[in-house]
Protein backbone atom coordinates (compact mmCIF):
# COMPACT_ATOMS: atom_id res chain seq x y z
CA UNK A 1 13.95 5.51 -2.11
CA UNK A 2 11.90 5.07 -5.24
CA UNK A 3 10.87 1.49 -4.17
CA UNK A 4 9.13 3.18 -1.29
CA UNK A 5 7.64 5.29 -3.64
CA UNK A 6 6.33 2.91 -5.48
CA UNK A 7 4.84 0.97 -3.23
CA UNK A 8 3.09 3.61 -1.61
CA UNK A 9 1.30 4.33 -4.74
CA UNK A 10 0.46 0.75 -5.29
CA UNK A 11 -0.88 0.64 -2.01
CA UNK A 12 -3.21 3.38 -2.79
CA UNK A 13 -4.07 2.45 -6.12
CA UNK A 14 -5.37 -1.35 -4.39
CA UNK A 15 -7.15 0.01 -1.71
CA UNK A 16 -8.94 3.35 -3.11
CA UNK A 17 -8.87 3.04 -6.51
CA UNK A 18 -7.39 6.44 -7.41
CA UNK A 19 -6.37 5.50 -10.81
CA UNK A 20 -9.24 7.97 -12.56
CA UNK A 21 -10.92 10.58 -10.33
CA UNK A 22 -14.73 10.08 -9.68
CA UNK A 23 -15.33 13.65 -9.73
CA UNK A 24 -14.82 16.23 -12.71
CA UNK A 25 -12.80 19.68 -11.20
CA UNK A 26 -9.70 20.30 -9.32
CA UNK A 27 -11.42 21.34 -6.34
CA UNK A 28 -13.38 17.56 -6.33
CA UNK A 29 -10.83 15.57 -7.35
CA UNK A 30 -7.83 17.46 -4.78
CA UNK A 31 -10.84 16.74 -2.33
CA UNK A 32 -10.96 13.09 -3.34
CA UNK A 33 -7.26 12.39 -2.96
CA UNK A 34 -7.03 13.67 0.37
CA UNK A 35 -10.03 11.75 1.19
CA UNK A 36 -8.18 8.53 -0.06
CA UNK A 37 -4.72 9.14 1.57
CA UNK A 38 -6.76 9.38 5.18
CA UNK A 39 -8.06 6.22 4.11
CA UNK A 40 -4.44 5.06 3.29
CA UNK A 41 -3.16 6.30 6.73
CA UNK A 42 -6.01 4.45 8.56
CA UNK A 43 -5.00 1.53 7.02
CA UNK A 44 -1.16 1.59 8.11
CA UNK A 45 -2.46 2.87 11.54
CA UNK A 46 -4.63 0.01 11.58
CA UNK A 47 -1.81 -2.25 10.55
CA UNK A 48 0.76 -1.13 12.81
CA UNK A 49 -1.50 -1.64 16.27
CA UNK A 50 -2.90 -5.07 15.64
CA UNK A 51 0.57 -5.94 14.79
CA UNK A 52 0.16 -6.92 11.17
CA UNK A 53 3.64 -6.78 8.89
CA UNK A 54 3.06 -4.63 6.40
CA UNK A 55 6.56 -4.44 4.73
CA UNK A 56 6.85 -7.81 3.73
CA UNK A 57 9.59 -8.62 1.25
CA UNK A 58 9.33 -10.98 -1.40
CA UNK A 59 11.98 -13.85 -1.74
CA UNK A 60 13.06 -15.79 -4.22
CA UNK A 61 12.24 -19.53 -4.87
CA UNK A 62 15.45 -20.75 -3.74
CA UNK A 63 15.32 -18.84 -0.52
CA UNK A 64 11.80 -20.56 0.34
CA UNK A 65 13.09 -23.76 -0.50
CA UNK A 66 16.62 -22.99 1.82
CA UNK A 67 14.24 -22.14 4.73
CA UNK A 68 12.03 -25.49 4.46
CA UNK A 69 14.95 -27.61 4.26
CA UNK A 70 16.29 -26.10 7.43
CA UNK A 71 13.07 -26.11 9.16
């Protein structure tokens, strides 16, 4: 559950750059976050009707190498 999490926030912090607020006040900077996880949202919508993957898993080395040797 946490990795979800985690990658969520990630996600957020790449794209909008949420990491310090760009506005001084709560009612700004609760203003800018909900501006940036519509953004977020668009993305994944955006994602998930052209079809691109976005929960790619990494593999190891060893994997990779198993899958070209079989290919």
């Amino acid at each position: 559950m946490r990795a979800g999490i985690e990658g969520t926030i990630n996600q957020a912090l790449d794209i909008t750059g949420i990491r310090r607020a760009r506005y001084r006040g709560l009612p700004r900077v609760r203003l800018q976050h909900a501006f940036s996880a519509t953004a977020l949202n668009v993305v994944r919508l955006d994602a998930y009707w052209t079809g691109h993957d976005q929960h790619r898993t990494r593999g190891s080395r060893l994997e990779r190498l198993a899958y070209r040797l079989t290919a």
